[in-house]
PDB file of N, CA and C in Angstrom:
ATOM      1  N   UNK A   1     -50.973  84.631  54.962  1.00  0.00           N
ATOM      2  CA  UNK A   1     -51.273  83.918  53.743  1.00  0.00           C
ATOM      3  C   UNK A   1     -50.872  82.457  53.918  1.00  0.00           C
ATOM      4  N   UNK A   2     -51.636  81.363  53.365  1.00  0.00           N
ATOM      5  CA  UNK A   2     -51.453  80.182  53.636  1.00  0.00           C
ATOM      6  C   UNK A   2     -50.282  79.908  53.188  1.00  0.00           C
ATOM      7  N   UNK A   3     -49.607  78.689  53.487  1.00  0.00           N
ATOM      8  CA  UNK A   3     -48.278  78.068  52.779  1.00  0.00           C
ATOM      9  C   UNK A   3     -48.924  76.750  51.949  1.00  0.00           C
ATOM     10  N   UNK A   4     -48.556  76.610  50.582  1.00  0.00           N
ATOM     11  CA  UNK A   4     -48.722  75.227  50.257  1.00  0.00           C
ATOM     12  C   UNK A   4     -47.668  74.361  50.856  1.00  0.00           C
ATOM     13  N   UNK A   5     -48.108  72.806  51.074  1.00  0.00           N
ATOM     14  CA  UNK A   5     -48.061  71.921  51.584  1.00  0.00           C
ATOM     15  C   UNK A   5     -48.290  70.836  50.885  1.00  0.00           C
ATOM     16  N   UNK A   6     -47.155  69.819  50.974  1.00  0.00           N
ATOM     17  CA  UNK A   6     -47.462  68.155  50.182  1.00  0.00           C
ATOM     18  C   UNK A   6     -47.572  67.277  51.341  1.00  0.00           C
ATOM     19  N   UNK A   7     -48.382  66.379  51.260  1.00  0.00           N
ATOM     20  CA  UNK A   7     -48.552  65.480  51.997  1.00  0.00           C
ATOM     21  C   UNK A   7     -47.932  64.057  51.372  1.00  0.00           C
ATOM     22  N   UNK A   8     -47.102  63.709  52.086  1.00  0.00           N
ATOM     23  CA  UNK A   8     -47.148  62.089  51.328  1.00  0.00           C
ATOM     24  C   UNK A   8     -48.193  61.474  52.099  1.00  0.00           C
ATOM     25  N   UNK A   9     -48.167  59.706  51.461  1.00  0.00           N
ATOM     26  CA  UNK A   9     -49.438  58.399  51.595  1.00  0.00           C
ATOM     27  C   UNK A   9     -49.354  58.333  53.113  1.00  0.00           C
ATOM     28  N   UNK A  10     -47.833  58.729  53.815  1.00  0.00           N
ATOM     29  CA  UNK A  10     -48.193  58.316  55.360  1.00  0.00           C
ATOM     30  C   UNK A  10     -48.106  59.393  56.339  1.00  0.00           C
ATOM     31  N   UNK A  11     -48.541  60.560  55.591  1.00  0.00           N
ATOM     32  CA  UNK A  11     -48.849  61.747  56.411  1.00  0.00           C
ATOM     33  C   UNK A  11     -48.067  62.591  56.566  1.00  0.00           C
ATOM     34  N   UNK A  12     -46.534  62.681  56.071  1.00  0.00           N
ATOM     35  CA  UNK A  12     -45.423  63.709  56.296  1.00  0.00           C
ATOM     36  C   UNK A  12     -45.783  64.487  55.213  1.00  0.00           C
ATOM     37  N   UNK A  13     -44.984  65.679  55.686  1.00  0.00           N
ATOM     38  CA  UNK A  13     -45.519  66.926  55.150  1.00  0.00           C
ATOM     39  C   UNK A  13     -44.215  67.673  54.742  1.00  0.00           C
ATOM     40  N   UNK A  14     -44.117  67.812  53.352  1.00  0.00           N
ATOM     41  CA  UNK A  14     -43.092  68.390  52.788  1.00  0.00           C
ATOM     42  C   UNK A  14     -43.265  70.229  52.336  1.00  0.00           C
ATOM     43  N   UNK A  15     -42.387  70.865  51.928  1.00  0.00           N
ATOM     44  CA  UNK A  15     -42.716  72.578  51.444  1.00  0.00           C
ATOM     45  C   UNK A  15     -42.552  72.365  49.972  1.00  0.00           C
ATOM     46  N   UNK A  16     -42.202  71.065  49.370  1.00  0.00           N
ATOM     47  CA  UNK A  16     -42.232  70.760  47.944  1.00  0.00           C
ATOM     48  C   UNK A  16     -42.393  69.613  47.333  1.00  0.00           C
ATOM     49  N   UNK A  17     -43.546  69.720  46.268  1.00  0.00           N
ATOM     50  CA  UNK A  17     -43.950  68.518  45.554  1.00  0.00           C
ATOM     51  C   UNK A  17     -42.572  67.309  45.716  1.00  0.00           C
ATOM     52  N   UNK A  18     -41.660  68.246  44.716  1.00  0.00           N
ATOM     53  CA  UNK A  18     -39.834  67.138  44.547  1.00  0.00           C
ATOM     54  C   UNK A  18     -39.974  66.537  46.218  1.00  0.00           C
ATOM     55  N   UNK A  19     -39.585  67.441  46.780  1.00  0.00           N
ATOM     56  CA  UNK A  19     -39.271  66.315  48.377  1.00  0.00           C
ATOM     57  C   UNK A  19     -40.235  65.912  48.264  1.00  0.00           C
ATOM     58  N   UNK A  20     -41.629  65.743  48.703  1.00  0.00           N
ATOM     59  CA  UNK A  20     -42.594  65.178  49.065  1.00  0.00           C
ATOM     60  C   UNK A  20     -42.195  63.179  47.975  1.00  0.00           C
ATOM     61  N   UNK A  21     -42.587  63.883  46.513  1.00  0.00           N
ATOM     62  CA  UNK A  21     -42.128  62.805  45.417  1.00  0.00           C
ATOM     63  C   UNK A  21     -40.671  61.638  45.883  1.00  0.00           C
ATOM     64  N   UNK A  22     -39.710  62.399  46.026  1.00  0.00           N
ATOM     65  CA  UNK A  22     -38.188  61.790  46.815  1.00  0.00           C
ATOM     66  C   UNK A  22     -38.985  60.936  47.826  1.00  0.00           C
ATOM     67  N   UNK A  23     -39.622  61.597  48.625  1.00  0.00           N
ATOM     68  CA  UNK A  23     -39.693  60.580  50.084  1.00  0.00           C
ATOM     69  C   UNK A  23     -40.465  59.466  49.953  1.00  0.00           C
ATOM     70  N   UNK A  24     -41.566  59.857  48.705  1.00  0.00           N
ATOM     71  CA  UNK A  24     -42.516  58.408  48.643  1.00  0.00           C
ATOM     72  C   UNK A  24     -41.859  57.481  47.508  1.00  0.00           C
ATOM     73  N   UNK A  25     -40.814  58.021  47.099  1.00  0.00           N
ATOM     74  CA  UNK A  25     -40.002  57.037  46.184  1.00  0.00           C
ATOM     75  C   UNK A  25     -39.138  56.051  47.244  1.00  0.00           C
ATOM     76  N   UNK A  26     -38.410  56.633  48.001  1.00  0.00           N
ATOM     77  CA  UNK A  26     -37.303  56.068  49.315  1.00  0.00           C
ATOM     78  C   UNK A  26     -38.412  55.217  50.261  1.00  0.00           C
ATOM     79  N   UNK A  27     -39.032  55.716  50.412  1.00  0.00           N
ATOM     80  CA  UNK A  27     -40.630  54.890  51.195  1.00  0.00           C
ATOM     81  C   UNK A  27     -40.668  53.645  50.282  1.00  0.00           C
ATOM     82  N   UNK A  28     -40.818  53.546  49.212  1.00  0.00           N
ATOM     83  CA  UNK A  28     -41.304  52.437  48.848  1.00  0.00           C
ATOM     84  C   UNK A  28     -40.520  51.218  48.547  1.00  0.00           C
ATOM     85  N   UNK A  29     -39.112  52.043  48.182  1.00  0.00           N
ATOM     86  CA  UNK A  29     -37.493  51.309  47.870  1.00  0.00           C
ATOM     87  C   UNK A  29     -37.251  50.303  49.754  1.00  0.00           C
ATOM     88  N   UNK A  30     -37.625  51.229  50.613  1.00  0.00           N
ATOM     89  CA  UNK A  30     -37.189  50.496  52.387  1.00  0.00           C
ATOM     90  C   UNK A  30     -38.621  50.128  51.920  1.00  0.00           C
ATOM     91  N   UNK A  31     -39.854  49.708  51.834  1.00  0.00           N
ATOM     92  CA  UNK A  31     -40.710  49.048  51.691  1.00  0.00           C
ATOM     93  C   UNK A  31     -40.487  47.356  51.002  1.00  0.00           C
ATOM     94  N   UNK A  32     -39.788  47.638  50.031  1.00  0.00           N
ATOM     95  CA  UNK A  32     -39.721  46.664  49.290  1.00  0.00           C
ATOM     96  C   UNK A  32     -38.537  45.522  49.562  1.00  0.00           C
ATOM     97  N   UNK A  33     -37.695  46.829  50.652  1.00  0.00           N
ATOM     98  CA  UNK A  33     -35.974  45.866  50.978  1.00  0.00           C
ATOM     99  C   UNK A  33     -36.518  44.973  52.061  1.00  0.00           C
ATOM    100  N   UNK A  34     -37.631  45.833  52.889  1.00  0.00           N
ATOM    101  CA  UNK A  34     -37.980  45.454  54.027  1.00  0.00           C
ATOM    102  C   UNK A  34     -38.911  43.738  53.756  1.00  0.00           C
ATOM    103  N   UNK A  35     -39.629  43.992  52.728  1.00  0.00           N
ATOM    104  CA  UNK A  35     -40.499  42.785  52.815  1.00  0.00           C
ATOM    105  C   UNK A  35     -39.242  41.595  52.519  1.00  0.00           C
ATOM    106  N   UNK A  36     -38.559  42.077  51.345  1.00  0.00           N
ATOM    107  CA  UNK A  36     -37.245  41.325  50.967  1.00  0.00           C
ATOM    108  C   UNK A  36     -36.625  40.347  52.168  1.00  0.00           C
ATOM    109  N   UNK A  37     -36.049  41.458  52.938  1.00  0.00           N
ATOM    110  CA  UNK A  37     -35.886  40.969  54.266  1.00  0.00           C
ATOM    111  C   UNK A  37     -36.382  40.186  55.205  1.00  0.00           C
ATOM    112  N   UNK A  38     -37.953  40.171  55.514  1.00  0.00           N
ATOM    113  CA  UNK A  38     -39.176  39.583  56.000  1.00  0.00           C
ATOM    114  C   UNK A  38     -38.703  38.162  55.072  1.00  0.00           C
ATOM    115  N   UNK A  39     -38.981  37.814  53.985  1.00  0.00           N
ATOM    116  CA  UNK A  39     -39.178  36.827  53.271  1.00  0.00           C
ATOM    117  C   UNK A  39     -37.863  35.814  53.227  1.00  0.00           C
ATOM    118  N   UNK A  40     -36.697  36.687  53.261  1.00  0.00           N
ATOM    119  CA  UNK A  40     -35.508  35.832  53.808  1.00  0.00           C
ATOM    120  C   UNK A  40     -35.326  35.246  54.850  1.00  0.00           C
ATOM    121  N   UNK A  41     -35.896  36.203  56.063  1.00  0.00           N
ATOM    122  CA  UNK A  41     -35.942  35.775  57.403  1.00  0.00           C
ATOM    123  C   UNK A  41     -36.936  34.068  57.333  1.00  0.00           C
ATOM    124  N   UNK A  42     -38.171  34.112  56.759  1.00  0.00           N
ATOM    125  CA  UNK A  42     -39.511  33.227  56.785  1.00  0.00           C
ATOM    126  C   UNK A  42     -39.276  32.259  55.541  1.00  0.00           C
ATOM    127  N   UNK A  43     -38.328  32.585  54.675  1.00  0.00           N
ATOM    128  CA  UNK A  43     -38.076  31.459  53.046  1.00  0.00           C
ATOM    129  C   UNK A  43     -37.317  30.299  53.421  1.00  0.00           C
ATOM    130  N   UNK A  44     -37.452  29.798  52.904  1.00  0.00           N
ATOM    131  CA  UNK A  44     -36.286  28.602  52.991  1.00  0.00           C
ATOM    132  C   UNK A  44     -35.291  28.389  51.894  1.00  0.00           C
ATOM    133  N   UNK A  45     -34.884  29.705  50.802  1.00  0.00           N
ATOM    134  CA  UNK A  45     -34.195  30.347  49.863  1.00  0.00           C
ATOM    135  C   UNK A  45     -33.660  31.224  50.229  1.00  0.00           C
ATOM    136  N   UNK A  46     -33.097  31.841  51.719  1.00  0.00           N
ATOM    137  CA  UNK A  46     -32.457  33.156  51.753  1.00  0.00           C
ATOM    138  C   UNK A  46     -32.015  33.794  50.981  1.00  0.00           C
ATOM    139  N   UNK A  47     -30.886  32.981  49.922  1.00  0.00           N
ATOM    140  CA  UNK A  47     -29.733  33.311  49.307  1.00  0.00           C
ATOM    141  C   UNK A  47     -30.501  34.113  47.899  1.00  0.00           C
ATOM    142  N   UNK A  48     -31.719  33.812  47.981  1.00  0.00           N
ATOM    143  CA  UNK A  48     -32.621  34.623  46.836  1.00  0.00           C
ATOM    144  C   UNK A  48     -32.877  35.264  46.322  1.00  0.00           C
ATOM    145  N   UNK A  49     -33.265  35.781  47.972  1.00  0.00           N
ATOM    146  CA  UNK A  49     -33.965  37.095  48.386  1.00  0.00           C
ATOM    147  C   UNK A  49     -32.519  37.994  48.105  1.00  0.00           C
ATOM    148  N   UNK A  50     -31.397  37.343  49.060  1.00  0.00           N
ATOM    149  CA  UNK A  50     -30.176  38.563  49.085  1.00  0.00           C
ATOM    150  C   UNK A  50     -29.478  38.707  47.883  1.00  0.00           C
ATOM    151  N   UNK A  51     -29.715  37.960  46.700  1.00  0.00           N
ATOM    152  CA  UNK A  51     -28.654  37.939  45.422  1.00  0.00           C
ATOM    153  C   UNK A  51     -29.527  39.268  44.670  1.00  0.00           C
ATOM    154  N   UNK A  52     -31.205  39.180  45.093  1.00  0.00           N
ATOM    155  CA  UNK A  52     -31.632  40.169  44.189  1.00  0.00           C
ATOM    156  C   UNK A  52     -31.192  41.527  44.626  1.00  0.00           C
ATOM    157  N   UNK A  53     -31.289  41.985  45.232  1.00  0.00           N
ATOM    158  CA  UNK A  53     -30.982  43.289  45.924  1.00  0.00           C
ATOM    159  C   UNK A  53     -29.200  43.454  45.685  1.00  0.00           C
ATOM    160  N   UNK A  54     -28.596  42.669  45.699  1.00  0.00           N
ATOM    161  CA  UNK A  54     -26.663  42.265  45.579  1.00  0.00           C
ATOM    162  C   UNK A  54     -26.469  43.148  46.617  1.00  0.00           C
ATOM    163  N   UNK A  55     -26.647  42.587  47.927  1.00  0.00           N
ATOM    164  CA  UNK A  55     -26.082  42.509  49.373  1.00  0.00           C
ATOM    165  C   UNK A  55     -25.889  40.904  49.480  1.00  0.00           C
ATOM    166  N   UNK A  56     -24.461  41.181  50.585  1.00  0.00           N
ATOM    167  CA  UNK A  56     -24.478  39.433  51.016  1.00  0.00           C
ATOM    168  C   UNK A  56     -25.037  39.351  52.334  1.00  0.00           C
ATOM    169  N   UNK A  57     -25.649  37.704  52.447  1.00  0.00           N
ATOM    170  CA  UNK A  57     -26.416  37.602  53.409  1.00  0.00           C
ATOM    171  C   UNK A  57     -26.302  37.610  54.832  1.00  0.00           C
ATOM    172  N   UNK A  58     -24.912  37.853  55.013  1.00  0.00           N
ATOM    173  CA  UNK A  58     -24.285  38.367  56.140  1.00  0.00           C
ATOM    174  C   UNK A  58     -24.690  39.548  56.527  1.00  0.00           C
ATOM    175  N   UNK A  59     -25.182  40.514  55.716  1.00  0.00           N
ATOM    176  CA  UNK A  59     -25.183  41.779  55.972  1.00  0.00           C
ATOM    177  C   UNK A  59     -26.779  42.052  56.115  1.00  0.00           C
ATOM    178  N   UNK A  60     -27.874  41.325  55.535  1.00  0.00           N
ATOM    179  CA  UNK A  60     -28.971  41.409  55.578  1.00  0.00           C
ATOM    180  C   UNK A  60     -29.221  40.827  56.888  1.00  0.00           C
ATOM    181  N   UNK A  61     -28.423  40.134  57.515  1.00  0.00           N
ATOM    182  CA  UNK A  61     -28.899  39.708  58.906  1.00  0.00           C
ATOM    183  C   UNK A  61     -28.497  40.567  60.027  1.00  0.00           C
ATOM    184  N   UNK A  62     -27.448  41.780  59.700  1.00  0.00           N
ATOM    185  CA  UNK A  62     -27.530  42.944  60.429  1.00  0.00           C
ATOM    186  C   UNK A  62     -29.071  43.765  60.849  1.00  0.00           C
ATOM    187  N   UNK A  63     -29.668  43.254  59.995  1.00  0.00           N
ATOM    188  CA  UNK A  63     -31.176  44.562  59.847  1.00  0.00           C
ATOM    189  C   UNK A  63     -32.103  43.471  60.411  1.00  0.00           C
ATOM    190  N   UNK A  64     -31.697  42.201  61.232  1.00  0.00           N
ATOM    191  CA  UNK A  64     -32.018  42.205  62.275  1.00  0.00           C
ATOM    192  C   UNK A  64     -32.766  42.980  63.661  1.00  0.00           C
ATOM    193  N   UNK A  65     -31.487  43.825  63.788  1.00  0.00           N
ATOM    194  CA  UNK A  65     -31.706  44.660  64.675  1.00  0.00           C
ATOM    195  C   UNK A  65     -31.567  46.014  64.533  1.00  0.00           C
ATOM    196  N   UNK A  66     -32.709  46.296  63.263  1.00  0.00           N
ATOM    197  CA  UNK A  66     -32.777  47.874  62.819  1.00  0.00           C
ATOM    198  C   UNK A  66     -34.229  47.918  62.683  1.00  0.00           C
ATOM    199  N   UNK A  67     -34.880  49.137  62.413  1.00  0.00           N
ATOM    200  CA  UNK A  67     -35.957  48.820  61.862  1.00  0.00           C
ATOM    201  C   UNK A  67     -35.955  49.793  60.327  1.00  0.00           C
ATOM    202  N   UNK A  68     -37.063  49.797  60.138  1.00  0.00           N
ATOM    203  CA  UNK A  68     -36.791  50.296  58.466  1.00  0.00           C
ATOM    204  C   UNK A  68     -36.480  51.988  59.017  1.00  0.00           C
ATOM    205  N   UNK A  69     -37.363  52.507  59.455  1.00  0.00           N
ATOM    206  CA  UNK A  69     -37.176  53.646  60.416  1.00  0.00           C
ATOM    207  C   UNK A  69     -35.501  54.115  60.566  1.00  0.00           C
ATOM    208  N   UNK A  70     -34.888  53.151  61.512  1.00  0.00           N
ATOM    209  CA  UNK A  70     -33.212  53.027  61.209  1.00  0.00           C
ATOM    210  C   UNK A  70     -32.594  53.408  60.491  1.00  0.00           C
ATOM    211  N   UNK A  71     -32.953  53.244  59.364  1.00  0.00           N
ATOM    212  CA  UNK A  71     -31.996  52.956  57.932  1.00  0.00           C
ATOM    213  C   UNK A  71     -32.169  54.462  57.686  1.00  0.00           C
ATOM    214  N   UNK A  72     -33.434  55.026  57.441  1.00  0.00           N
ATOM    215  CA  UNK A  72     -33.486  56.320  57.080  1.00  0.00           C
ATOM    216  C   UNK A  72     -32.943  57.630  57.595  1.00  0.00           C
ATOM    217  N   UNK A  73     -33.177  57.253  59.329  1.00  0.00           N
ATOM    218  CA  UNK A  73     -32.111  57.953  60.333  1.00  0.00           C
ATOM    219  C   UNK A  73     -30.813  58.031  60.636  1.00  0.00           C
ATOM    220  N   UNK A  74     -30.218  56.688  60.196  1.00  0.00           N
ATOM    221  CA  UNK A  74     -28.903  56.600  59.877  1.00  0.00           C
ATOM    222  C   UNK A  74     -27.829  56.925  58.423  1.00  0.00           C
ATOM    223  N   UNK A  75     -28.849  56.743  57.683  1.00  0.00           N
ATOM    224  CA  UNK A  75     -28.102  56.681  56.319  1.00  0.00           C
ATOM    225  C   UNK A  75     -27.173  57.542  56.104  1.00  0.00           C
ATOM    226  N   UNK A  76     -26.737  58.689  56.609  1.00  0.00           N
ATOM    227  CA  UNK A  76     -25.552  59.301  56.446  1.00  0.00           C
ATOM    228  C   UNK A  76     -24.542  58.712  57.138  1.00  0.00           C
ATOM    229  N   UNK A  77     -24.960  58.408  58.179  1.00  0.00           N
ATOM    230  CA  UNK A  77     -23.804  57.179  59.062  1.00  0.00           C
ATOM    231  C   UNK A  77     -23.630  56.124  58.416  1.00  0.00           C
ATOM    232  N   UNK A  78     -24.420  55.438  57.648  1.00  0.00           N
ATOM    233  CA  UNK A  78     -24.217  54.783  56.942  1.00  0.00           C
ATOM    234  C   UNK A  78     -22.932  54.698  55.393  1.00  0.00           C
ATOM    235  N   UNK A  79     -23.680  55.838  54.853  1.00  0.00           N
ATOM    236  CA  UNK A  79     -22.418  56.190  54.001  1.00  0.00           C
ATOM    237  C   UNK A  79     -20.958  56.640  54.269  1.00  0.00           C
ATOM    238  N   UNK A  80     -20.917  57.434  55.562  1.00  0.00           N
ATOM    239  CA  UNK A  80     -19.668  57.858  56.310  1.00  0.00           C
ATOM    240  C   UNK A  80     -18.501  56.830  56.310  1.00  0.00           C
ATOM    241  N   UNK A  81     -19.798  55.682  56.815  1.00  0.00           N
ATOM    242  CA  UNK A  81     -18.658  54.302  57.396  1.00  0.00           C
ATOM    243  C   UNK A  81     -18.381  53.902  56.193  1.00  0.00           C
ATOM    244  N   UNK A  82     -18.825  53.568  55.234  1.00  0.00           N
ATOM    245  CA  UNK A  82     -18.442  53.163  53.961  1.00  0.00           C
ATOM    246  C   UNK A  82     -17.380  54.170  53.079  1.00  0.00           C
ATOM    247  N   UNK A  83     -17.322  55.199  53.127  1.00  0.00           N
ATOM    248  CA  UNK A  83     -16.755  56.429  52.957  1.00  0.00           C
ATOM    249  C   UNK A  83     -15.313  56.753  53.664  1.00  0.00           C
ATOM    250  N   UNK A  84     -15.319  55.830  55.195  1.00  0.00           N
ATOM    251  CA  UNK A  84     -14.064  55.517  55.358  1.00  0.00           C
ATOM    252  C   UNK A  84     -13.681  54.391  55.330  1.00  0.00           C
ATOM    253  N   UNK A  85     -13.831  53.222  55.286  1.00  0.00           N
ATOM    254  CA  UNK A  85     -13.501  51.602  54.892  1.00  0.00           C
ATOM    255  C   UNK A  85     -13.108  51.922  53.673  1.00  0.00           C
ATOM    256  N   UNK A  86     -13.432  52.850  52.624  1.00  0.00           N
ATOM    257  CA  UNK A  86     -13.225  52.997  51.327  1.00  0.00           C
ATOM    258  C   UNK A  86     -11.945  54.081  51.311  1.00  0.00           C
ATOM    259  N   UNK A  87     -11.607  54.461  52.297  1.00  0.00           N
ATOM    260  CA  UNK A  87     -10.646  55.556  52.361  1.00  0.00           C
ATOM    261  C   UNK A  87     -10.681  56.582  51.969  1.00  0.00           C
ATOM    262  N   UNK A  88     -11.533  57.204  51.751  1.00  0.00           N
ATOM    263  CA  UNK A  88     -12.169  58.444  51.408  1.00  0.00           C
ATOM    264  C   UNK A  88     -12.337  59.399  52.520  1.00  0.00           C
ATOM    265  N   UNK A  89     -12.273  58.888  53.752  1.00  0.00           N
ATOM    266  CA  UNK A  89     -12.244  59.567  54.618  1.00  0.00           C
ATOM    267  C   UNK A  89     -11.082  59.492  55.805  1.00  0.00           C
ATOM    268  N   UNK A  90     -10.111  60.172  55.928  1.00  0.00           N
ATOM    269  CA  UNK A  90      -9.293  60.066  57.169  1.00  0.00           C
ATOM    270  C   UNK A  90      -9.232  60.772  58.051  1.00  0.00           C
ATOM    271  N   UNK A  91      -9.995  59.528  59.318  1.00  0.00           N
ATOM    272  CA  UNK A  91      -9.778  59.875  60.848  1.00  0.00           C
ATOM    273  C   UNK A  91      -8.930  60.422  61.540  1.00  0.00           C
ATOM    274  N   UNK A  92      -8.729  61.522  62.053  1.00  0.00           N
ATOM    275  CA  UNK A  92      -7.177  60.772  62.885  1.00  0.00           C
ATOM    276  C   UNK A  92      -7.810  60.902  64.190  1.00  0.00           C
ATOM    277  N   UNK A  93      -7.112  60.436  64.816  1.00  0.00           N
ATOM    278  CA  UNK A  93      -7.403  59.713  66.117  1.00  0.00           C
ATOM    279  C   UNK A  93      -6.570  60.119  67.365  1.00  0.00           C
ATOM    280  N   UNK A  94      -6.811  60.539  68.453  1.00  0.00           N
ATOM    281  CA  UNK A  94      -5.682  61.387  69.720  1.00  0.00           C
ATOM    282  C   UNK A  94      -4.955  60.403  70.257  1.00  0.00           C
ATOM    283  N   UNK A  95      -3.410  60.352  70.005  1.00  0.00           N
ATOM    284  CA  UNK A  95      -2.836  60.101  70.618  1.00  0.00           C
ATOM    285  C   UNK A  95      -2.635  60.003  71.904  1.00  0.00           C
TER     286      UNK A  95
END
């Protein structure tokens, strides 16, 4: 018997409408950081682009060397590290 299937706009294929919906919402959020980004890189207003989003522009020049792709593959690493800078998480480390 067949399985239903969602497709999002760029071809991934979810087992539920909700995920399918989630991913083209997060798709469009790194769509929009991304052009953000693009336009800081090419503006002659950086500080613009980065006040809207409230990242500092130190940190938008990290994603430099990410691609939007990145962000989505990492994002639990992402929160981790923030998760321990915030102390929420303790390392310990081998003596």
């Amino acid at each position: 018997m067949p399985k239903q299937v969602w497709q999002s706009e760029d071809g991934s294929i979810f087992d539920t409408e909700q995920k399918c919906q989630e991913y083209e919402k997060k798709q469009a959020l790194l769509n929009d950081l991304w052009l953000a980004i693009d336009l800081a890189r090419e503006g002659d207003d950086p500080r613009r682009v980065f006040e809207g989003w409230a990242f500092s522009e130190h940190f938008f020049k990290l994603f430099n060397y990410l691609s939007k792709e990145d962000l989505i593959i990492y994002k639990d690493d992402f929160r981790r590290l923030a998760d321990c800078i915030d102390g929420k998480i303790n390392i310990e480390k081998d003596q």
